[in-house]
Each structure stands twice: as structure tokens, then as C-alpha cells.
Protein backbone atom coordinates (compact mmCIF):
# COMPACT_ATOMS: atom_id res chain seq x y z
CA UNK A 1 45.19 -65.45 -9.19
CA UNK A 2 46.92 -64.74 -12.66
CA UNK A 3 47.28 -67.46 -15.00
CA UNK A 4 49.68 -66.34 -18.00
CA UNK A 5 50.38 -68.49 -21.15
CA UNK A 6 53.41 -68.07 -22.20
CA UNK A 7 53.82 -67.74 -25.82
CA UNK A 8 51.38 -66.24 -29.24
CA UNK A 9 48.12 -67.64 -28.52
CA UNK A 10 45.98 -67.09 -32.06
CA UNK A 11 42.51 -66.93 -29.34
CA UNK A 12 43.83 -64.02 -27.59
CA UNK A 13 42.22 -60.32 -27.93
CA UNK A 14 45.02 -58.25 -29.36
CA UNK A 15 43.04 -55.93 -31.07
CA UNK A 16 41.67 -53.82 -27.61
CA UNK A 17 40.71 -50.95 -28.63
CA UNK A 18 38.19 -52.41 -31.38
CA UNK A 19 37.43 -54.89 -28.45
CA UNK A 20 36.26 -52.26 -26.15
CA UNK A 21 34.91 -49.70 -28.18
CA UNK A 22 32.24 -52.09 -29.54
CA UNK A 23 31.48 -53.75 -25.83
CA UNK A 24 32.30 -51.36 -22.81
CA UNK A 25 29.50 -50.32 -20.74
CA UNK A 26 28.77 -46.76 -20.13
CA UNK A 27 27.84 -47.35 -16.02
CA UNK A 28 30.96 -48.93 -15.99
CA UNK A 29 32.68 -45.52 -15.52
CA UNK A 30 31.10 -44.83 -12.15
CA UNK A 31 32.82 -47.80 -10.49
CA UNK A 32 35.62 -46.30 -8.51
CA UNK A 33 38.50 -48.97 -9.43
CA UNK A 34 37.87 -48.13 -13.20
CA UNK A 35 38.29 -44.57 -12.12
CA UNK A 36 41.48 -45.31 -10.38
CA UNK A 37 42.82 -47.77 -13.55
CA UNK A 38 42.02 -44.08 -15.69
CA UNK A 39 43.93 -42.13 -13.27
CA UNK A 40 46.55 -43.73 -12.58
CA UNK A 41 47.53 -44.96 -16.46
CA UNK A 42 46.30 -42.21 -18.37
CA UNK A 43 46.48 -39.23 -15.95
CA UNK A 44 43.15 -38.50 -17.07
CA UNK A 45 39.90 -38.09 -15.11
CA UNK A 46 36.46 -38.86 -15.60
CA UNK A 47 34.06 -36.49 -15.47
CA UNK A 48 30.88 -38.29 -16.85
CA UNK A 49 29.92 -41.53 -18.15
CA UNK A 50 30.54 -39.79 -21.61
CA UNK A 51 33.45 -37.16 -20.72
CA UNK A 52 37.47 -37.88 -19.85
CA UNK A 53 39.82 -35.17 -19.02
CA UNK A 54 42.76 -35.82 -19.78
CA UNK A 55 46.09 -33.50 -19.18
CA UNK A 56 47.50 -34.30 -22.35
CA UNK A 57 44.26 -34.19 -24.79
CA UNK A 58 42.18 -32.25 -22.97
CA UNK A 59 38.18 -33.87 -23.39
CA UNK A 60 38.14 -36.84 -24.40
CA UNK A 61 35.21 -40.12 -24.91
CA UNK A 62 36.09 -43.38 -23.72
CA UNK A 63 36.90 -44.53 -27.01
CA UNK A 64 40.06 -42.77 -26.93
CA UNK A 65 41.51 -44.18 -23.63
CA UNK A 66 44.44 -45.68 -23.96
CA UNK A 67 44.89 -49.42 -24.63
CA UNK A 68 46.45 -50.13 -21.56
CA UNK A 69 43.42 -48.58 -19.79
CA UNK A 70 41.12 -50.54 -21.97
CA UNK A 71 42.70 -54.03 -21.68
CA UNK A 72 42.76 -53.09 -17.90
CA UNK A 73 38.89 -52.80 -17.68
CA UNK A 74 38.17 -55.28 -19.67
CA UNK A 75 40.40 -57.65 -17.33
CA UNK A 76 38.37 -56.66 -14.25
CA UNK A 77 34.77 -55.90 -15.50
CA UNK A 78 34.56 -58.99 -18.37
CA UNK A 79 35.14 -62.43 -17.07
CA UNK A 80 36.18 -63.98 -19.80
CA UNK A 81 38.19 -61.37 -21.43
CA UNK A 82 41.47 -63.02 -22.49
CA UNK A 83 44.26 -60.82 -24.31
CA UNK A 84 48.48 -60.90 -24.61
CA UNK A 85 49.95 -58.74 -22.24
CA UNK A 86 52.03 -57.52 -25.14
CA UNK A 87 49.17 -54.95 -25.35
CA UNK A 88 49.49 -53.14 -21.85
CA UNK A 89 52.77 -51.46 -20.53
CA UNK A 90 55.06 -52.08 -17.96
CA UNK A 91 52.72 -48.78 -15.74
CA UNK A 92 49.57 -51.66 -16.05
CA UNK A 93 51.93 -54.22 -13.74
CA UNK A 94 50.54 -53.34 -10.34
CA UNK A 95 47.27 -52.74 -11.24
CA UNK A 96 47.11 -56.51 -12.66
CA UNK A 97 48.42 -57.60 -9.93
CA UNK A 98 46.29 -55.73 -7.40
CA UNK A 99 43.17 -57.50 -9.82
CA UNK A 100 44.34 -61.07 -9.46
CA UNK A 101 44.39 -60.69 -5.88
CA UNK A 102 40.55 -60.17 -5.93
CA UNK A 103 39.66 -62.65 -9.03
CA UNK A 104 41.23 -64.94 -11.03
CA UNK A 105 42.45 -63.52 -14.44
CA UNK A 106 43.63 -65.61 -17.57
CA UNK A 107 45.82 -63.93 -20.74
CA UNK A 108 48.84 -64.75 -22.72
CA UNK A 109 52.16 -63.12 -22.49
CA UNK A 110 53.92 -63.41 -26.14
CA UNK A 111 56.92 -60.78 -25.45
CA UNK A 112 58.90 -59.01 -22.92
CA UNK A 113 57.13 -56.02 -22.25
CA UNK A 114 55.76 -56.87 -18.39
CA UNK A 115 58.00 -58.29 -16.08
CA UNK A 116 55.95 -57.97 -12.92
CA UNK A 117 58.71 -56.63 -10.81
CA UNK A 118 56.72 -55.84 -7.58
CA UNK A 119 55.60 -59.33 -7.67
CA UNK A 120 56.47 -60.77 -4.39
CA UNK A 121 57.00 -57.26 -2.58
CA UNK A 122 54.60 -57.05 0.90
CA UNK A 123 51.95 -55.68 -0.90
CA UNK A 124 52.28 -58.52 -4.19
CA UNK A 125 51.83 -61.68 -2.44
CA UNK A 126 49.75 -63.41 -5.15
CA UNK A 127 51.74 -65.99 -6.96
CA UNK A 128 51.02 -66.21 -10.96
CA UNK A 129 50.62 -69.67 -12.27
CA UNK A 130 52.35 -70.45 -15.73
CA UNK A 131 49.79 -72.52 -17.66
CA UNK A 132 52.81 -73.85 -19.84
CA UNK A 133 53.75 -76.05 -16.54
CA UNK A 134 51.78 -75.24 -13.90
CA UNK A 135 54.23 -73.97 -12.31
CA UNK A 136 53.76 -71.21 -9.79
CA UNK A 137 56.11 -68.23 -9.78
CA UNK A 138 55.99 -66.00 -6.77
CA UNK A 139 58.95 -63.57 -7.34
CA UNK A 140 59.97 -61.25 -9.86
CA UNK A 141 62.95 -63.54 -10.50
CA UNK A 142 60.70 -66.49 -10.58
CA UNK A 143 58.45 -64.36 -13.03
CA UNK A 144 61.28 -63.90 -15.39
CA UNK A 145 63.30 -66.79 -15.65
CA UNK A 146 59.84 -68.94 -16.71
CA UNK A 147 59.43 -65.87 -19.09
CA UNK A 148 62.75 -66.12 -20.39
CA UNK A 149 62.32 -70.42 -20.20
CA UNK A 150 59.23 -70.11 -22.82
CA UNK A 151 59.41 -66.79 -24.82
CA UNK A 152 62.79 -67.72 -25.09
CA UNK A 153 61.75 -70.39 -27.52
CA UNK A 154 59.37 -68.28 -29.63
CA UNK A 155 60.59 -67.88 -33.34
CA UNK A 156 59.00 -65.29 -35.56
């Protein structure tokens, strides 16, 4: 399941790429699914534990993933890895949502940047649970009206 705080929470991980770059794991490259988060986000490939190629910047380390791709991993390989959605793209929805079908997952959502629109679809069935309320949202309309309810209120 997803559970998403909506609002700035001051205890979640914004700064990912620091994040990962001081904790990933080398082996955790071989695992297929982080192969698959790679591919399909960055377009890039991995080659060896210490090698990425990606079509854009050709060789790459891990380090210089994008931070989509690193919040991503971190989300599925660290179980207590909590961080705002602000820092992954609207391309990271499905994948998220593919994760919280296998574990439960627990981050904060301070802006508008996700949306979750293929939650509900046939292959989205998991619902997300707002820890604000409780509440559980199992549509895309669901998703963004409680968005809209509680990021609504946020004031700079």
C-alpha cells in the first residue's frame, strides 16, 4: 500500500541524490526491477555494478542517475526510506504504484507534481491511504481532490 502525507513534512528526504550517493549498494544493480526503474526513467542501461549507459550521456556511474531513479530505489530497496514526492516526476507514477502493490511505502506529497492518474485503471488496483485522514483514495479523481483538499491549504 502507499501511504502519502499530504503537506511539507521537515523529516522527509528531499535531498536524494546526497541520500543515495552516500548509501546505495553496489549489488543492488543486479536486481532486475532496479534495472527496469533505470530503463524505463532514464532510458539508460546498466552494464555493470559500476557502468550506466545512457542515450543521452553516454557512460555514466550511479551517482549520476537521475533523482527520480534514485528516490525510486531507495523506495523499494530501503524500508524506511521516506521522501516528498515533489522529488520524482509525473514518468515515476506507475512504477510507485506497481511498488506499493508488493510492499507498503510511506512519503509525503508537498506539491502537485504526481497525480497518480492510472490509479484505479485494471492494472492500479491498490488504493493509497491519506495519512492526513485516513482516508483511502482509490481513483485518480479520488487521488486529486484529497490532494487538492490538503495542499490546497499549504501557504509558503
Amino acid at each position: 500500500m502507499l501511504n502519502i502525507f499530504f503537506g511539507y513534512d521537515k523529516n522527509a528526504v528531499l535531498s536524494v541524490d546526497i541520500y543515495f550517493n552516500n548509501t546505495y549498494d553496489d549489488e543492488w544493480l543486479d536486481d532486475p526491477f532496479v534495472r527496469e526503474i533505470i530503463w524505463t526513467i532514464d532510458h539508460s542501461k546498466v552494464q555493470s555494478r559500476q557502468c550506466i549507459l545512457s542515450e543521452v550521456l553516454g557512460q555514466i556511474p550511479p551517482e549520476r542517475l537521475s533523482g527520480g531513479v534514485k528516490a525510486l530505489i531507495l523506495m523499494y530497496k530501503e524500508e524506511d526510506f521516506y521522501t516528498d514526492l515533489i522529488v520524482c516526476g509525473a514518468d515515476c507514477e506507475n512504477l510507485i504504484l506497481d511498488m506499493a502493490e508488493q510492499k507498503n511505502i510511506t512519503c509525503s506529497l508537498s506539491g502537485y507534481d504526481v497525480s497518480f492518474k492510472s490509479l484505479g485503471d485494471m492494472k492500479h488496483t491498490v488504493p493509497i491511504r491519506c495519512i492526513n485522514d485516513g482516508s483511502l483514495m482509490k481513483t485518480h479523481n479520488d487521488f486529486v481532490l484529497k490532494m487538492l483538499e490538503y495542499a490546497g491549504e499549504m501557504r509558503a
